[in-house]
N, C-alpha and C. Protein backbone atom coordinates (compact mmCIF):
# COMPACT_ATOMS: atom_id res chain seq x y z
N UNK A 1 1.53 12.72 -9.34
CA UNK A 1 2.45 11.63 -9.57
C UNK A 1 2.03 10.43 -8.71
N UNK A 2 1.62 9.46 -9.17
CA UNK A 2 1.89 8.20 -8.43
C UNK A 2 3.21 7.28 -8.03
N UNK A 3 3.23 6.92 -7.16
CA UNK A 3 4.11 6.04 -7.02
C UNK A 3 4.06 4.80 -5.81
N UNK A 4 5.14 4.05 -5.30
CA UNK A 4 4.80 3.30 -4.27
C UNK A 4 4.45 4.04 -3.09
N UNK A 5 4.08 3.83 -1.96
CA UNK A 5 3.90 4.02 -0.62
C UNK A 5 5.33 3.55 0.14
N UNK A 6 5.47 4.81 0.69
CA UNK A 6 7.29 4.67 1.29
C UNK A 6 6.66 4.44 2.77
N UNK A 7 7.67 4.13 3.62
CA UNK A 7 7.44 3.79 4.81
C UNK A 7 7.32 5.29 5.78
N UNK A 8 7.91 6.13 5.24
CA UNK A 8 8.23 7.64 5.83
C UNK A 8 6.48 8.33 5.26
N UNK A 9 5.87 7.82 4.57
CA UNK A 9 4.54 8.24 3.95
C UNK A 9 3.27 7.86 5.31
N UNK A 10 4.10 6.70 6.37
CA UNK A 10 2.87 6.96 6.99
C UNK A 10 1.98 7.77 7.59
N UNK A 11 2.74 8.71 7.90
CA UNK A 11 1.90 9.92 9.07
C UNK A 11 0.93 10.61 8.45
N UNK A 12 1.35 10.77 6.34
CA UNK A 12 0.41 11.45 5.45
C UNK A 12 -0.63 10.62 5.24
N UNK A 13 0.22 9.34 4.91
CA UNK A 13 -1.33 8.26 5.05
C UNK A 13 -2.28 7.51 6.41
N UNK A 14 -2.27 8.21 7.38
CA UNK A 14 -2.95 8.23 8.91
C UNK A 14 -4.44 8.99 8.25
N UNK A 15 -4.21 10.66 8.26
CA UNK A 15 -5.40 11.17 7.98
C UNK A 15 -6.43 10.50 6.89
N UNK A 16 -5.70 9.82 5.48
CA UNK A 16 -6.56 9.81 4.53
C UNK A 16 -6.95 8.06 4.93
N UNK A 17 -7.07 7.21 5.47
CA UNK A 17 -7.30 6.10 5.94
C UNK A 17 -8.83 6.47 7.35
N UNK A 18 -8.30 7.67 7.88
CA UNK A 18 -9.28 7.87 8.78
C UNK A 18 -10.33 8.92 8.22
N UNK A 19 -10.08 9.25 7.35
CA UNK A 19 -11.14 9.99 6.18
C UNK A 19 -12.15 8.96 5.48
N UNK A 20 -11.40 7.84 5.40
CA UNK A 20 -12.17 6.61 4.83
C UNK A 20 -13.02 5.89 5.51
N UNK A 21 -12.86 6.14 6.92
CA UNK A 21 -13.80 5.59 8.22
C UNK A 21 -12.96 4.61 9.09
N UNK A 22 -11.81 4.98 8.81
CA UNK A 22 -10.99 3.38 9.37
C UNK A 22 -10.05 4.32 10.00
N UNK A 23 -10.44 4.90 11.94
CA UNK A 23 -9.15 5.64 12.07
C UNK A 23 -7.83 5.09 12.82
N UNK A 24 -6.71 5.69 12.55
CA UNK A 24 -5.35 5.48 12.60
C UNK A 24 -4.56 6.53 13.04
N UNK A 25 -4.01 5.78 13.62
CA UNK A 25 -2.32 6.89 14.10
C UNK A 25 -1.27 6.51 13.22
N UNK A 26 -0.91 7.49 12.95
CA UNK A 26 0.61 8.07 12.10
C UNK A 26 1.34 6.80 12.96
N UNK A 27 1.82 5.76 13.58
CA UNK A 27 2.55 4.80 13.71
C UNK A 27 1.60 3.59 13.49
N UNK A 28 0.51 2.95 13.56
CA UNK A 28 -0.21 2.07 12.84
C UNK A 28 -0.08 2.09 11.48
N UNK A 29 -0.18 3.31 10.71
CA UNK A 29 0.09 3.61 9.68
C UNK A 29 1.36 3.22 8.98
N UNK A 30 2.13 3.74 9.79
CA UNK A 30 3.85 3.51 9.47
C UNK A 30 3.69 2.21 9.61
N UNK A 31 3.53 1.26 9.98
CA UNK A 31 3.97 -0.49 10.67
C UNK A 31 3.06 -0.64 9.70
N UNK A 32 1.87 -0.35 9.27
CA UNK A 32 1.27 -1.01 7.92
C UNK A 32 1.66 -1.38 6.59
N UNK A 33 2.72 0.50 6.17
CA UNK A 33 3.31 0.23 5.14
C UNK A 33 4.52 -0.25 5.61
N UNK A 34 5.14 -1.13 6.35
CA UNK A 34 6.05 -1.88 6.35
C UNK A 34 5.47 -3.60 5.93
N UNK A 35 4.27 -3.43 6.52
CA UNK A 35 3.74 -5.22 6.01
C UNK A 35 3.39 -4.92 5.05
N UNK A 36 3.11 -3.92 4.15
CA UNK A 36 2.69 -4.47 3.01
C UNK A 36 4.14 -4.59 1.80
N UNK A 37 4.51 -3.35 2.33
CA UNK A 37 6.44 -3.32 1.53
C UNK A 37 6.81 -5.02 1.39
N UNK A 38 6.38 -5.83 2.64
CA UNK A 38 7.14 -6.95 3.00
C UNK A 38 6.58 -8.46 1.92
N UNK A 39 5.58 -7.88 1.10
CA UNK A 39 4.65 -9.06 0.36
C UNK A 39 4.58 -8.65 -0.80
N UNK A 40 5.12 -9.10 -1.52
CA UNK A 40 4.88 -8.87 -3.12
C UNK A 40 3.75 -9.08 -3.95
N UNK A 41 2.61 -9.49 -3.10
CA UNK A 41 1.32 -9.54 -3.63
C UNK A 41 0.37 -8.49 -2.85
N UNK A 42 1.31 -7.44 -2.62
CA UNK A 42 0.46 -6.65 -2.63
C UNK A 42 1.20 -5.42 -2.56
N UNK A 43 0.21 -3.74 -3.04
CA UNK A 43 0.64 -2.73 -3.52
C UNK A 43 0.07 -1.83 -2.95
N UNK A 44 0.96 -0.81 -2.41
CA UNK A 44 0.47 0.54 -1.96
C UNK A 44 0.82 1.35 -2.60
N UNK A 45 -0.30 2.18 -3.00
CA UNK A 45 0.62 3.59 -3.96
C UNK A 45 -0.12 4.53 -3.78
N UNK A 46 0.65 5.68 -3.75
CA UNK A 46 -0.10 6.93 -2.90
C UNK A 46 0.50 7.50 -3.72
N UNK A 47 -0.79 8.84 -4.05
CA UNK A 47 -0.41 10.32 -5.05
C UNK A 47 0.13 11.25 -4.66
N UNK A 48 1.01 11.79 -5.12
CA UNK A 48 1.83 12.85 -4.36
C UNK A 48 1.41 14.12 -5.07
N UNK A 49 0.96 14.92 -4.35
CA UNK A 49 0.90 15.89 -5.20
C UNK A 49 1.24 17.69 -4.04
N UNK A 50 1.89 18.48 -5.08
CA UNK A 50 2.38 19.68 -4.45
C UNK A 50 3.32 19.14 -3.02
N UNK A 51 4.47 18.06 -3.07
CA UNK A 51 5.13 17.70 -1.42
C UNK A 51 4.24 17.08 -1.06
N UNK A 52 2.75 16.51 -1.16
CA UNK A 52 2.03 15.99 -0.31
C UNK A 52 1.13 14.82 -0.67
N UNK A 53 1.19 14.11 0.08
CA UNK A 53 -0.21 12.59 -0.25
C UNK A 53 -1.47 13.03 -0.57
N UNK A 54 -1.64 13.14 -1.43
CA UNK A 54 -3.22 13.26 -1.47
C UNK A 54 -4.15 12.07 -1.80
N UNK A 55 -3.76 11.03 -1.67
CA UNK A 55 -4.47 9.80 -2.20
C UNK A 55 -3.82 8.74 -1.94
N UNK A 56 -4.39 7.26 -1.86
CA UNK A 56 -3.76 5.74 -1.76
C UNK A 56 -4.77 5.07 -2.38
N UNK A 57 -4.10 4.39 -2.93
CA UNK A 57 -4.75 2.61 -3.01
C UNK A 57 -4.13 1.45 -2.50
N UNK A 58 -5.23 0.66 -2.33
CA UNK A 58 -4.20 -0.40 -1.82
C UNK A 58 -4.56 -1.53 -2.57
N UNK A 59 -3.85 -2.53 -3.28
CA UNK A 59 -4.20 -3.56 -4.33
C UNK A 59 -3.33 -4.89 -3.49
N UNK A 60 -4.22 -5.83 -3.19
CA UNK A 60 -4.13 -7.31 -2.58
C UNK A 60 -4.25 -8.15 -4.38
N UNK A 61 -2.67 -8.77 -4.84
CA UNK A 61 -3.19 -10.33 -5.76
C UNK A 61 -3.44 -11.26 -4.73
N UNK A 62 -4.47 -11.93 -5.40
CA UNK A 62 -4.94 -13.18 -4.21
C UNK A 62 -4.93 -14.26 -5.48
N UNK A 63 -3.96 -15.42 -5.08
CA UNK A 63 -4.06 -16.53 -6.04
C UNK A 63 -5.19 -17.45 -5.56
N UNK A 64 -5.88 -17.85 -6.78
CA UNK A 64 -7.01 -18.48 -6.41
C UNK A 64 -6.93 -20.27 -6.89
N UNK A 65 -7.29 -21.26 -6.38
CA UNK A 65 -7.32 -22.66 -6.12
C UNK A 65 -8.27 -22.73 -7.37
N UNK A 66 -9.56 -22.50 -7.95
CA UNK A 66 -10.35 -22.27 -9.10
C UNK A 66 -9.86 -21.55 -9.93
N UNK A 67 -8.66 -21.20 -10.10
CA UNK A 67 -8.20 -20.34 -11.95
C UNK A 67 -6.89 -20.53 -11.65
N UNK A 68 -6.66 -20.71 -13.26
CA UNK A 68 -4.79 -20.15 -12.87
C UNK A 68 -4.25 -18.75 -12.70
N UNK A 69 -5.38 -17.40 -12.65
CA UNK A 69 -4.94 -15.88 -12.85
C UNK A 69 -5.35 -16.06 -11.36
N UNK A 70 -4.72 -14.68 -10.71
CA UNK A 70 -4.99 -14.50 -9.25
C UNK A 70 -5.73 -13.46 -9.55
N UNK A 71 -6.17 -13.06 -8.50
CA UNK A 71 -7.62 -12.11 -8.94
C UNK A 71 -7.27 -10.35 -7.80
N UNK A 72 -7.41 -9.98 -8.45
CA UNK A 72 -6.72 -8.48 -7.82
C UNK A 72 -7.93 -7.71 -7.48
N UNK A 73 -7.87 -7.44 -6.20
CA UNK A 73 -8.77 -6.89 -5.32
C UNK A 73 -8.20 -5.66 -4.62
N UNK A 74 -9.05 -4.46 -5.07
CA UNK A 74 -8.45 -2.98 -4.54
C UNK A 74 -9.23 -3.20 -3.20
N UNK A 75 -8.53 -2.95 -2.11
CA UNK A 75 -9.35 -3.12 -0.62
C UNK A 75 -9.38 -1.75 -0.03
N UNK A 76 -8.84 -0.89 -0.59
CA UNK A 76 -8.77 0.79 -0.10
C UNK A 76 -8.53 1.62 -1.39
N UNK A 77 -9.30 2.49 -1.81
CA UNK A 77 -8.83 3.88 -2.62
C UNK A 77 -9.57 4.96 -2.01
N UNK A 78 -8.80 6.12 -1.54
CA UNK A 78 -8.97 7.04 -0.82
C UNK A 78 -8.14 8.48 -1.58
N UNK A 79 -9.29 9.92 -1.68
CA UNK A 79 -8.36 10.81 -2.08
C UNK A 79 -8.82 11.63 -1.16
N UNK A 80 -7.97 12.68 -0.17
CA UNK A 80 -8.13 13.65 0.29
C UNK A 80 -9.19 14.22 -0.11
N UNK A 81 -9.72 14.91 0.90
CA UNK A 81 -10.75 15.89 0.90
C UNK A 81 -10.60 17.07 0.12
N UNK A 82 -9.04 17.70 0.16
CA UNK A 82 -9.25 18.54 -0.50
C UNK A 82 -9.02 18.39 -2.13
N UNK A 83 -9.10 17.43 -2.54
CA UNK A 83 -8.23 16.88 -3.40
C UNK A 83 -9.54 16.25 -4.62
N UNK A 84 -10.45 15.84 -3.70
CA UNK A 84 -11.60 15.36 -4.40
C UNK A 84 -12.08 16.11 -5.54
N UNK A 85 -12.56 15.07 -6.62
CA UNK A 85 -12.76 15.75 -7.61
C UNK A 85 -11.79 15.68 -9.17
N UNK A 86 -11.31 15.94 -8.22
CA UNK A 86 -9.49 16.18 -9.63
C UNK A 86 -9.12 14.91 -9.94
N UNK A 87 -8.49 14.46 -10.75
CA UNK A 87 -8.05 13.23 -11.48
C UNK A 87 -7.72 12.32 -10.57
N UNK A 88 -6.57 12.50 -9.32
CA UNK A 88 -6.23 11.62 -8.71
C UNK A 88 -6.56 10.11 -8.67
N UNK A 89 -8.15 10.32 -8.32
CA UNK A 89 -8.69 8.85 -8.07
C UNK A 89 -8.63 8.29 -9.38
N UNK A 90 -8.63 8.90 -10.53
CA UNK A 90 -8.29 8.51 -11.50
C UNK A 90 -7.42 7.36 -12.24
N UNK A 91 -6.19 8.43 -11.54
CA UNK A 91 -4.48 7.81 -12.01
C UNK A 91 -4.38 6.96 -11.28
N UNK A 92 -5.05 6.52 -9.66
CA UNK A 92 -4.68 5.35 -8.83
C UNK A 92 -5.51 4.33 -9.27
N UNK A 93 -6.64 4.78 -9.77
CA UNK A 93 -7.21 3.41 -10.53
C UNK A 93 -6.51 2.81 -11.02
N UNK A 94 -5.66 3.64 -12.54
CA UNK A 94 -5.53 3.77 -14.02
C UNK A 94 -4.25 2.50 -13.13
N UNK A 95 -3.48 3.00 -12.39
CA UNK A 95 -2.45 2.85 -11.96
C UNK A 95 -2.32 0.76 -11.02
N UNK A 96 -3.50 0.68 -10.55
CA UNK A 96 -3.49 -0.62 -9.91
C UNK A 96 -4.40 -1.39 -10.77
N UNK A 97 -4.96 -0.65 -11.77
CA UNK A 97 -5.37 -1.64 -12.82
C UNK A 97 -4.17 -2.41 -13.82
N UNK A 98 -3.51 -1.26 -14.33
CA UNK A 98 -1.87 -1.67 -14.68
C UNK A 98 -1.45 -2.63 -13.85
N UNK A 99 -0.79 -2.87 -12.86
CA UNK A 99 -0.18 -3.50 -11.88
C UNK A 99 -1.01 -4.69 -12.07
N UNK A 100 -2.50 -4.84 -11.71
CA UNK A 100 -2.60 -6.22 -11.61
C UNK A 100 -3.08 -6.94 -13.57
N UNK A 101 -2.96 -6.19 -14.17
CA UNK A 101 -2.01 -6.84 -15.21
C UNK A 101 -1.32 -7.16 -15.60
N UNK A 102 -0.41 -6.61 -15.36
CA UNK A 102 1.42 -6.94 -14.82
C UNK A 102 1.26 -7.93 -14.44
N UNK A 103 0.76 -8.77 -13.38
CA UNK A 103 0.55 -9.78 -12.47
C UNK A 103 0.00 -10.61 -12.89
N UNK A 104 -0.88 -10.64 -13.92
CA UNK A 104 -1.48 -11.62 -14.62
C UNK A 104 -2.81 -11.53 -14.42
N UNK A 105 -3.32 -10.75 -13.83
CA UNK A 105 -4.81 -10.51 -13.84
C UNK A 105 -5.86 -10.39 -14.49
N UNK A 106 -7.02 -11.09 -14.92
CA UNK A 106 -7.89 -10.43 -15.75
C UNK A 106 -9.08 -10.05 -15.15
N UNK A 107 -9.17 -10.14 -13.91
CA UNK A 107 -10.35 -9.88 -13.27
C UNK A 107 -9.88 -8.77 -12.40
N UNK A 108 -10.59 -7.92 -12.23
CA UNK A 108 -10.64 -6.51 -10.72
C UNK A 108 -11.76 -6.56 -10.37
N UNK A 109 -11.90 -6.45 -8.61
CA UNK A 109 -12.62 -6.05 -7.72
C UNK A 109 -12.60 -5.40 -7.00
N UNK A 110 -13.33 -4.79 -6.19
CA UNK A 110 -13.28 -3.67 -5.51
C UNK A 110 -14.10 -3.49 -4.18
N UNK A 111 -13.58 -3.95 -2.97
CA UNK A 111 -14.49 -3.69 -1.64
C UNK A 111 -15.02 -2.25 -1.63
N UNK A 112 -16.39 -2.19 -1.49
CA UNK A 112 -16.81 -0.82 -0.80
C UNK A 112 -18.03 -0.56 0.01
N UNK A 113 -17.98 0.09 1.13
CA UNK A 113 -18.95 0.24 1.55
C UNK A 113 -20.34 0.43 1.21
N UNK A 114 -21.39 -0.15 1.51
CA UNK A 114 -22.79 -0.08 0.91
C UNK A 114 -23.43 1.69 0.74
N UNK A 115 -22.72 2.60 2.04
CA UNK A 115 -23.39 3.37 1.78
C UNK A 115 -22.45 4.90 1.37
N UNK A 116 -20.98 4.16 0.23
CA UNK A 116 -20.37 5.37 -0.30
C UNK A 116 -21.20 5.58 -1.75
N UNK A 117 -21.60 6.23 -1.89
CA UNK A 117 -22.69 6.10 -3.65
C UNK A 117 -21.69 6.74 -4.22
N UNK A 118 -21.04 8.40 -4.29
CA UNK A 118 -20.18 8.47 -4.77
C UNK A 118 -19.08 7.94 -5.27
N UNK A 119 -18.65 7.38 -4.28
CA UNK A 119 -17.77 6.01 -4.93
C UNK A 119 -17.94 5.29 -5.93
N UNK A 120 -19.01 4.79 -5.86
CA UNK A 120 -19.94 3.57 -6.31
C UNK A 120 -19.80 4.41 -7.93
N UNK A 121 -20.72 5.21 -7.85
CA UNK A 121 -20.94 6.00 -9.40
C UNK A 121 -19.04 6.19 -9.55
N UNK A 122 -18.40 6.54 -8.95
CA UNK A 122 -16.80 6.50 -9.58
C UNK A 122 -16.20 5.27 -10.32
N UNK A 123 -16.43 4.06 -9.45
CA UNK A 123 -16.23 2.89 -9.88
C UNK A 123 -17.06 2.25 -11.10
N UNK A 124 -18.35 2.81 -11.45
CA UNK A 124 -19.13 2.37 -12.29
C UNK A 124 -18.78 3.35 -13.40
N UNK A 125 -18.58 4.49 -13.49
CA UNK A 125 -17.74 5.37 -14.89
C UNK A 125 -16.72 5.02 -14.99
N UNK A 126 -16.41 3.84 -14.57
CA UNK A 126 -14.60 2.91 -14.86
C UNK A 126 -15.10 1.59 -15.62
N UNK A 127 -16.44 1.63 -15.55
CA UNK A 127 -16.41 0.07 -16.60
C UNK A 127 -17.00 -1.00 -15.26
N UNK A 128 -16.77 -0.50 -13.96
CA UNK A 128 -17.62 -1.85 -12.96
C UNK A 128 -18.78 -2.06 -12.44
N UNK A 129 -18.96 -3.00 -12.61
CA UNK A 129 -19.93 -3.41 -11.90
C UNK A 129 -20.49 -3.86 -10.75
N UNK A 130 -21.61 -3.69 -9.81
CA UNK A 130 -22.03 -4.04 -8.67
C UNK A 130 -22.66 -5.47 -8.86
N UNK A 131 -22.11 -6.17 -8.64
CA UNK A 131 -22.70 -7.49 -8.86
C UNK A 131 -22.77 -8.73 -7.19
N UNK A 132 -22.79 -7.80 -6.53
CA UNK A 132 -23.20 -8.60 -5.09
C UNK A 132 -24.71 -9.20 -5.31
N UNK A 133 -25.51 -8.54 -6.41
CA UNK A 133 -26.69 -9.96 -6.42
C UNK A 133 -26.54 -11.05 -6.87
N UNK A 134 -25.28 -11.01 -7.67
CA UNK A 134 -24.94 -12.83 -8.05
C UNK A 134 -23.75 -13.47 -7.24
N UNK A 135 -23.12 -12.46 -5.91
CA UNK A 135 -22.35 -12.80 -5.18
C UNK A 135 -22.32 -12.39 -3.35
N UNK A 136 -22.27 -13.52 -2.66
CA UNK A 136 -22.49 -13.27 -1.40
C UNK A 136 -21.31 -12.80 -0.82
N UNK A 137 -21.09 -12.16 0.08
CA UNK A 137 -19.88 -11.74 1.05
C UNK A 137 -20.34 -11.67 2.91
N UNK A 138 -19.52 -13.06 3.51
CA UNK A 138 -19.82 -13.31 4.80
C UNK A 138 -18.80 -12.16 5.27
N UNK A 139 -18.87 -12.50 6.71
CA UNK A 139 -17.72 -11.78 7.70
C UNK A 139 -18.38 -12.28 8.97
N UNK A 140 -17.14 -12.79 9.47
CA UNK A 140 -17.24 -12.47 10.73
C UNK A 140 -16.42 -12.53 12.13
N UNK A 141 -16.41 -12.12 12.82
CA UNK A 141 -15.06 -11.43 13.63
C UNK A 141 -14.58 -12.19 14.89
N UNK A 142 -13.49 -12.60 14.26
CA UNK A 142 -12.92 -13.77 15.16
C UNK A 142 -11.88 -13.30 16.36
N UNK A 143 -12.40 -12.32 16.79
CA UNK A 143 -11.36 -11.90 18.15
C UNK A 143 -12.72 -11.45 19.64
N UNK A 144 -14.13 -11.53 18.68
CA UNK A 144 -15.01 -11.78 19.59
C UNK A 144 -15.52 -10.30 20.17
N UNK A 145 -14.71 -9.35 20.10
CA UNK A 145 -15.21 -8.10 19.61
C UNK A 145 -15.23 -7.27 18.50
N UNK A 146 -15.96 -6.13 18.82
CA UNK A 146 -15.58 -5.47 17.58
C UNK A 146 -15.21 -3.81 17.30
């Protein structure tokens, strides 16, 4: 079952965030899904399955100054370890692709690390494409560490 990301979901969504390489405590977690609860342009939804989280996405609309559609960018999809495999990542696709149609979207993107390939081949049996050779992506970290 999908649904939103409750605020009581953080402690389940701690492990699968630090499965993703990004680690967290069960109260970072919690105070996260409170900022995102707090913005309507953006969506957390985590799979529940058997009492338990086994999965999130997280979907940012970003209105853009060049179009009148805002452009919906998944910045996290994560399924448990034990969980991998099975539809899940599926339905949270299926699920924030919906949503940012709802929203007016006709474009999806998707941050991911250069060196998840699995992923990569997941996202590409969905219809996407890797197209960072016709698009650059800077960063850089304005608190001076890292």
């Amino acid at each position: 079952m999908i649904r939103d990301c409750r605020p009581q979901d953080g402690p389940d969504i701690a492990p699968l965030l630090t499965q993703l390489g990004y680690p967290t405590s069960p109260e970072q977690a919690t105070r996260r899904v409170h900022q995102w609860a707090a913005d309507p342009e953006r969506h957390l939804l985590v799979a529940h399955v058997e009492q338990t989280v086994a999965g999130l996405a997280a979907l940012c609309l970003i209105p853009l100054i060049h179009r009148d559609q805002p452009l919906a960018r998944l910045v996290a999809l994560v399924v448990d370890d034990r969980h991998r495999g099975t539809e899940i990542g599926h339905a949270l696709l299926d699920r924030a692709e919906q949503l940012a149609r709802q929203s007016g979207c006709d474009e999806m993107e998707i941050t991911s690390n250069r060196g998840r390939d699995r992923a990569h081949r997941f996202y590409r049996s969905h219809g996407y494409d890797d197209w960072c050779e016709q698009s650059a992506r800077f960063r850089k970290h304005l608190s001076g560490t890292r």
